[in-house]
C-alpha atoms as a PDB file:
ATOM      1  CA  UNK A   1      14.049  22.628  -9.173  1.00  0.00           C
ATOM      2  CA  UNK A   2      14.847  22.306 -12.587  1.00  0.00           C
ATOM      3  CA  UNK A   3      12.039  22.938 -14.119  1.00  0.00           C
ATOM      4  CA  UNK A   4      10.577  26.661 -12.898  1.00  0.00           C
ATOM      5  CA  UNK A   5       8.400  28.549 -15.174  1.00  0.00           C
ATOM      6  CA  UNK A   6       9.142  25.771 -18.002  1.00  0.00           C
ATOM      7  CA  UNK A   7       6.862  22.992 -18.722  1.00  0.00           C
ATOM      8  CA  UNK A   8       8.155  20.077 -17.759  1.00  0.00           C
ATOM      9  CA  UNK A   9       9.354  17.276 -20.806  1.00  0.00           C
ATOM     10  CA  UNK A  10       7.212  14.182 -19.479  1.00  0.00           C
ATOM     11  CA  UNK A  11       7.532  12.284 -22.888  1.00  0.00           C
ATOM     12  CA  UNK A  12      11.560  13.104 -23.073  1.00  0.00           C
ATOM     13  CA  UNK A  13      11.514  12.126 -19.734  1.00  0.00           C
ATOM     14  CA  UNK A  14       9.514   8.681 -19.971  1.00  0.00           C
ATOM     15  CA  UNK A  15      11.842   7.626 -23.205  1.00  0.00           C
ATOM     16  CA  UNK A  16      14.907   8.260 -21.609  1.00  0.00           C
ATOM     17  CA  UNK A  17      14.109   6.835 -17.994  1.00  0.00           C
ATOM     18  CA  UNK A  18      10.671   5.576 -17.069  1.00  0.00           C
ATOM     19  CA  UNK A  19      10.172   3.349 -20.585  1.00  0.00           C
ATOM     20  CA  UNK A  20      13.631   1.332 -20.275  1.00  0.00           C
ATOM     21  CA  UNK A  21      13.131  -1.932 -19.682  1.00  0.00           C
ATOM     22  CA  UNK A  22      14.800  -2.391 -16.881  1.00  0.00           C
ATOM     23  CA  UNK A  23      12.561   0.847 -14.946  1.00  0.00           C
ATOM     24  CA  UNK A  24       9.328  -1.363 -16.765  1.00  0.00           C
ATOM     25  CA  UNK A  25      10.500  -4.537 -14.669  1.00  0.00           C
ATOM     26  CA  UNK A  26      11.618  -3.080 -11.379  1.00  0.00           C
ATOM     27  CA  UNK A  27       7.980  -1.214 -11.799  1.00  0.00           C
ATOM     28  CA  UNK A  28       6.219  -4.521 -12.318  1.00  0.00           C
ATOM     29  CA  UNK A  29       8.085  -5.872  -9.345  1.00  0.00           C
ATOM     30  CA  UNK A  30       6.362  -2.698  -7.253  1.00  0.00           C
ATOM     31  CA  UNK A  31       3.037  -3.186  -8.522  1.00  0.00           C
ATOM     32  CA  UNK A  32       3.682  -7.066  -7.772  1.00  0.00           C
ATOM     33  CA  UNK A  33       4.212  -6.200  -3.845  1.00  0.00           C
ATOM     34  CA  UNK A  34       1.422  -3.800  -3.943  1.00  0.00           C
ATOM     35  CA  UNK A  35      -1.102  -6.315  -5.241  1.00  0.00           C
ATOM     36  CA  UNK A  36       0.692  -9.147  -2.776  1.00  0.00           C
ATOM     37  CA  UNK A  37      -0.172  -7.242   0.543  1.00  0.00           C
ATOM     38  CA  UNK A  38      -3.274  -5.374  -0.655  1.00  0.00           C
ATOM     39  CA  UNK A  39      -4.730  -9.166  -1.087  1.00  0.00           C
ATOM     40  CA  UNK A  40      -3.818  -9.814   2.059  1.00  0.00           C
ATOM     41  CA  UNK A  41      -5.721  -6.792   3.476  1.00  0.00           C
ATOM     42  CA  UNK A  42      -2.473  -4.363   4.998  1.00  0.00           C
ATOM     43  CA  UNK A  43      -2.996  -2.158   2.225  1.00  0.00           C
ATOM     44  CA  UNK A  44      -5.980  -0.458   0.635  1.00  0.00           C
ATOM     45  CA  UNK A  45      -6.508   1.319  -2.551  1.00  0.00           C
ATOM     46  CA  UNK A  46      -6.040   5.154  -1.728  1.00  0.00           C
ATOM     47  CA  UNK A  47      -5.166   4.685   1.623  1.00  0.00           C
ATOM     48  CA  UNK A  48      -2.335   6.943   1.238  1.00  0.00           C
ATOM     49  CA  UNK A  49       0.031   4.349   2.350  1.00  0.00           C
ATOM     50  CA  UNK A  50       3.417   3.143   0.542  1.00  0.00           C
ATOM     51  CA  UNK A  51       4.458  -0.776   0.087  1.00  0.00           C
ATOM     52  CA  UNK A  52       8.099  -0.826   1.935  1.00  0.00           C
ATOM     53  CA  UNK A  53      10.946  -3.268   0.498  1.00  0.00           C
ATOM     54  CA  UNK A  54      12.983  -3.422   3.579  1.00  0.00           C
ATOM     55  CA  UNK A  55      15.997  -4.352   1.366  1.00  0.00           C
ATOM     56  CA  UNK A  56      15.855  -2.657  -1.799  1.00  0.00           C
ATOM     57  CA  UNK A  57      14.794  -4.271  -5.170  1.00  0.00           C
ATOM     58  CA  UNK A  58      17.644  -1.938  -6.527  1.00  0.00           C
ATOM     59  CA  UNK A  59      20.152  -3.542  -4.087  1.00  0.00           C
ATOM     60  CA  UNK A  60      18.900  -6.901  -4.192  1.00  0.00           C
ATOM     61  CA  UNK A  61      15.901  -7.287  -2.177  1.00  0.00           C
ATOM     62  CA  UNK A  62      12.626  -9.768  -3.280  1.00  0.00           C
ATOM     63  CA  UNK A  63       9.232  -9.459  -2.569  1.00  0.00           C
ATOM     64  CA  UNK A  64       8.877 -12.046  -0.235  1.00  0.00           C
ATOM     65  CA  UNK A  65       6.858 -11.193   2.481  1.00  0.00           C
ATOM     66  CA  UNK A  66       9.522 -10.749   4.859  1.00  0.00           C
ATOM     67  CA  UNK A  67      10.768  -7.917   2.768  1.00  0.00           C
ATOM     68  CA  UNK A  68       7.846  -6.235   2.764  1.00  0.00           C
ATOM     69  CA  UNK A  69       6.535  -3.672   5.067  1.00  0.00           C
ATOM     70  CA  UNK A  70       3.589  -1.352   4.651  1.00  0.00           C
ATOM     71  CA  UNK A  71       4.270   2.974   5.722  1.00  0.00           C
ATOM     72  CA  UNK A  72       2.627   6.248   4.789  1.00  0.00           C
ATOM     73  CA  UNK A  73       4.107   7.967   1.850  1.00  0.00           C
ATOM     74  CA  UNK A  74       5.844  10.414   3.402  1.00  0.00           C
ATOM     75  CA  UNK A  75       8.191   8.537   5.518  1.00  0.00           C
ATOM     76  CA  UNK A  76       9.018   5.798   2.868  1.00  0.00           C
ATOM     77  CA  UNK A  77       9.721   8.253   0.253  1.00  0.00           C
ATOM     78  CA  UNK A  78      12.028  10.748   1.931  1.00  0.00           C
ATOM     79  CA  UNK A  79      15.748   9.906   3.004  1.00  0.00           C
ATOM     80  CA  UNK A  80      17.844  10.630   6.471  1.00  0.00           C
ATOM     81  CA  UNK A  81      19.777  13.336   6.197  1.00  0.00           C
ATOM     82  CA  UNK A  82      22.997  14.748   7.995  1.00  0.00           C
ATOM     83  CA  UNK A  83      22.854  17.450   9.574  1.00  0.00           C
ATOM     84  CA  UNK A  84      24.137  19.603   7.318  1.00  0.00           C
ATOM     85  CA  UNK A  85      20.775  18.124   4.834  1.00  0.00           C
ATOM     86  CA  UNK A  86      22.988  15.839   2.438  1.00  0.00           C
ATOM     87  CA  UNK A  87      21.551  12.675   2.017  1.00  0.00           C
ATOM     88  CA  UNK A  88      23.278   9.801   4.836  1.00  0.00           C
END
């Protein structure tokens, strides 16, 4: 945890990640699936539940529908793990 009993830099932070271009598109792609499946009524707003791209948009993956798959938060945003807790 970098950033213990230190405030934490959000506006250093959204210059030199979260406002390149290139995070504002692959974001707009996100919001894009989001708004795709909660038209079609598998997602709600606050529902608690994450938007799934079975293949990556970072490796490759579209939003077509057969990319897309709906989970909670919790199991779309963590990673398996070895069993030593390193990242597989």
């Amino acid at each position: 945890m970098p950033y213990v009993n230190k405030p934490r830099p959000y506006s250093k932070e959204y210059e030199q990640y979260q406002g390149t271009e290139e995070q504002k598109k692959n974001r707009a792609k996100r919001n894009a699936a989001r708004n795709k499946l909660e038209k079609s009524g598998s997602v709600n707003k606050g529902d608690g539940k994450d938007v799934d791209h079975v293949k990556p948009l970072s490796k490759g993956g579209s939003n077509d529908s057969s990319n897309l798959s709906v989970k909670t938060a919790s199991a779309n945003r963590s990673f398996k793990r070895k069993a030593d807790r390193s990242v597989k």
